[in-house]
Protein backbone atom coordinates (compact mmCIF):
# COMPACT_ATOMS: atom_id res chain seq x y z
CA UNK A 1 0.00 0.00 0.00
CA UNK A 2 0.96 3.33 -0.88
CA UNK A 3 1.73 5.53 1.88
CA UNK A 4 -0.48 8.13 1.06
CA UNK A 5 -3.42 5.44 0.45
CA UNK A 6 -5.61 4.20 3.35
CA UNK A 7 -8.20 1.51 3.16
CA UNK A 8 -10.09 3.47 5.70
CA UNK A 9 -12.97 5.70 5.14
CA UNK A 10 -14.55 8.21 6.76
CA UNK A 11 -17.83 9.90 7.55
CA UNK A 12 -19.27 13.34 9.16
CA UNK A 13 -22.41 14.65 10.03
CA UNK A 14 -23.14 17.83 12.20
CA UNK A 15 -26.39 17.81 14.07
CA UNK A 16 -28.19 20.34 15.76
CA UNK A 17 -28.42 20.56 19.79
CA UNK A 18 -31.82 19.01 20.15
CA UNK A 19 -32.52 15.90 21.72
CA UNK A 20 -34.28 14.46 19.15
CA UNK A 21 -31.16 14.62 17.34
CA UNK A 22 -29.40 11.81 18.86
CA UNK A 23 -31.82 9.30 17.62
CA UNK A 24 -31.13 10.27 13.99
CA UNK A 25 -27.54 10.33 15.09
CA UNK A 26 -28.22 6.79 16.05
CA UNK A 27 -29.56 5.43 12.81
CA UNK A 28 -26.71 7.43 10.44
CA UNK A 29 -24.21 5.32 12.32
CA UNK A 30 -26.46 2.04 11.95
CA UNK A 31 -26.82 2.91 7.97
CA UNK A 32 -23.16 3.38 7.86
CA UNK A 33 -22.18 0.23 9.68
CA UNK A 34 -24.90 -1.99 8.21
CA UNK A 35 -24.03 -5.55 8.41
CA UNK A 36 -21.19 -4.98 10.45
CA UNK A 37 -20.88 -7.00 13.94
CA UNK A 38 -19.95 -3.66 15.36
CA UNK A 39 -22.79 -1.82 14.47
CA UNK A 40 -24.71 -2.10 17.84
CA UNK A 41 -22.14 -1.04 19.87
CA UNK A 42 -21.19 1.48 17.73
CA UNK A 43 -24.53 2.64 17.93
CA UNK A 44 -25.58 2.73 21.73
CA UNK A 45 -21.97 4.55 21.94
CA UNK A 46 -23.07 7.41 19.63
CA UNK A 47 -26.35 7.34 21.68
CA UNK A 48 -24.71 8.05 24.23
CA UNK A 49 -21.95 10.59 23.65
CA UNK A 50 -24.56 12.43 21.62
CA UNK A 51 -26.46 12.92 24.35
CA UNK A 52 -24.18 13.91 26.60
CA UNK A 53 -23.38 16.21 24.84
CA UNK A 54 -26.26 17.61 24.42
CA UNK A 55 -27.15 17.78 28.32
CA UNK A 56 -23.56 18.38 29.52
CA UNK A 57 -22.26 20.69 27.16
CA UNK A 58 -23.17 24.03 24.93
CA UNK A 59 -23.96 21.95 22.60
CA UNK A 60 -27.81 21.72 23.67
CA UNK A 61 -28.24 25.20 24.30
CA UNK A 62 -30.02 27.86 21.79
CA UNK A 63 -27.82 27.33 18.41
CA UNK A 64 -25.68 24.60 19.79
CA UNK A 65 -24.93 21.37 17.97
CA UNK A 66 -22.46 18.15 17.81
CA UNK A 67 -20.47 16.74 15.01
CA UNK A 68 -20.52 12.98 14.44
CA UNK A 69 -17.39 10.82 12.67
CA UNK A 70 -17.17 7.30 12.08
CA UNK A 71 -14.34 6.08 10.81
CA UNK A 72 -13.41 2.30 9.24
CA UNK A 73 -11.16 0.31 8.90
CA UNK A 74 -10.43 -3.65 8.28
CA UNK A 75 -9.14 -3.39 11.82
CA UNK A 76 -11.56 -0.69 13.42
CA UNK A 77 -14.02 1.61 14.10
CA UNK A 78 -13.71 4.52 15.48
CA UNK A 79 -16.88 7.24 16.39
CA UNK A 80 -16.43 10.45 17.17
CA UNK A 81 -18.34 13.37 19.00
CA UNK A 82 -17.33 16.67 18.81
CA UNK A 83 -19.43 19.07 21.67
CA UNK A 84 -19.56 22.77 21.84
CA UNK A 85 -17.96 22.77 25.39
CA UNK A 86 -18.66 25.40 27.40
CA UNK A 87 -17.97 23.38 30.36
CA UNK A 88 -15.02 23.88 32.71
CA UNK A 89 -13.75 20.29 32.68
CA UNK A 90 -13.42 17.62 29.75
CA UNK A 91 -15.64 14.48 29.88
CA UNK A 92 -14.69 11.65 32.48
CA UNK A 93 -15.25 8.63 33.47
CA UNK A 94 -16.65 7.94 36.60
CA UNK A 95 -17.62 4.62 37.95
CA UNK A 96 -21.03 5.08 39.51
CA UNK A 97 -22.64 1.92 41.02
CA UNK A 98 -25.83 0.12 39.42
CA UNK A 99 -28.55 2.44 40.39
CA UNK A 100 -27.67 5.72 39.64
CA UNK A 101 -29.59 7.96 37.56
CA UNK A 102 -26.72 9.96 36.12
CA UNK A 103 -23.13 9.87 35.39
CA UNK A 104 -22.45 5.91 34.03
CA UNK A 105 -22.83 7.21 30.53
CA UNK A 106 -19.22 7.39 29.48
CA UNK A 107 -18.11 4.60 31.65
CA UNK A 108 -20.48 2.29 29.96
CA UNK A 109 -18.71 3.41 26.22
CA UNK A 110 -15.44 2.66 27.88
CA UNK A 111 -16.58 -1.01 28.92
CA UNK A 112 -18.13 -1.37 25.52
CA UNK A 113 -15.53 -0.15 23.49
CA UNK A 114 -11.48 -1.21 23.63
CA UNK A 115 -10.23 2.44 24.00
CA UNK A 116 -11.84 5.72 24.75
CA UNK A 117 -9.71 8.98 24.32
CA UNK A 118 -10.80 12.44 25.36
CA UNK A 119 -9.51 15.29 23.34
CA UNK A 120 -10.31 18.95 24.79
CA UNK A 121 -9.69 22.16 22.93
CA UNK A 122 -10.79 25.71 22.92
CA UNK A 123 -13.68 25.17 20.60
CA UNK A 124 -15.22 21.96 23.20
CA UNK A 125 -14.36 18.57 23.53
CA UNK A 126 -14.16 15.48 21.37
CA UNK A 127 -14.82 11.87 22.59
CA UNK A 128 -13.56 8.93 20.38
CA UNK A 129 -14.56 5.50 20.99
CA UNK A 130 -12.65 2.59 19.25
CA UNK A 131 -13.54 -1.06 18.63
CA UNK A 132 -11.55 -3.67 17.67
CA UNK A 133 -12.14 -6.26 14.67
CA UNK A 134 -9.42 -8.17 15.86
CA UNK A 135 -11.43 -9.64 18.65
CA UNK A 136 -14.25 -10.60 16.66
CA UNK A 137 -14.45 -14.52 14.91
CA UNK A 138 -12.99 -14.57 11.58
CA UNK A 139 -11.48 -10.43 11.99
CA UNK A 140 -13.55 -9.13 9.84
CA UNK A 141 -15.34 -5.70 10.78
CA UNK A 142 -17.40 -4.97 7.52
């Protein structure tokens, strides 16, 4: 392979700050990922980080909105949410037992998924989530 060449392809879509976003946030991942074994996790993680940051973030206030990637691969995929920020600190983890109401969002993506990575800049922060083909039978992702 060329060095210049990937295999890989990759997707954006920007979505407003409502909460009826997330849900077609949801299904533009599942389109995407059709037929692949990681679709449903890949799915209930963009759930997720969507709407987080739409309740944690500037993202759902007036004008606000979130920015969606997927990303594949032959050896993984990788999802993306981009907030607004206007929060002091960058999304954590935080290990919150059974029945609580709040705050086991992102420590459920980082059970699900093989490596989570927090990126936090000026304009908000980013969460990527990446799973593995490697683990699957027969290493195939798509």
């Amino acid at each position: 392979m060329h060095e210049y060449t990937s295999t890989a392809r990759v997707w954006g879509l920007s979505c407003p700050g409502f909460p009826e976003e997330v849900s077609r946030a949801r299904r533009w991942t599942r389109d995407i990922l059709r037929g692949s074994p990681l679709a449903e996790d890949a799915e209930l993680i963009v759930s997720e980080l969507s709407a987080n940051a739409i309740l944690h973030t500037a993202s759902g206030r007036e004008y606000g909105s979130f920015h969606l990637a997927v990303a594949v691969s032959a050896q993984v995929v990788a999802v993306s949410v981009t907030d607004d920020g206007g929060t002091a600190t960058a999304p954590k983890v935080e290990h919150q037992d059974q029945d609580a109401e709040h705050g086991r969002g992102l420590g459920m993506v980082s059970a699900i998924a093989h490596r989570v990575v927090v990126h936090d800049s000026d304009q908000g922060h980013t969460v990527t989530a990446e799973l593995y083909a490697d683990t699957l039978l027969g290493g195939h992702p798509c």
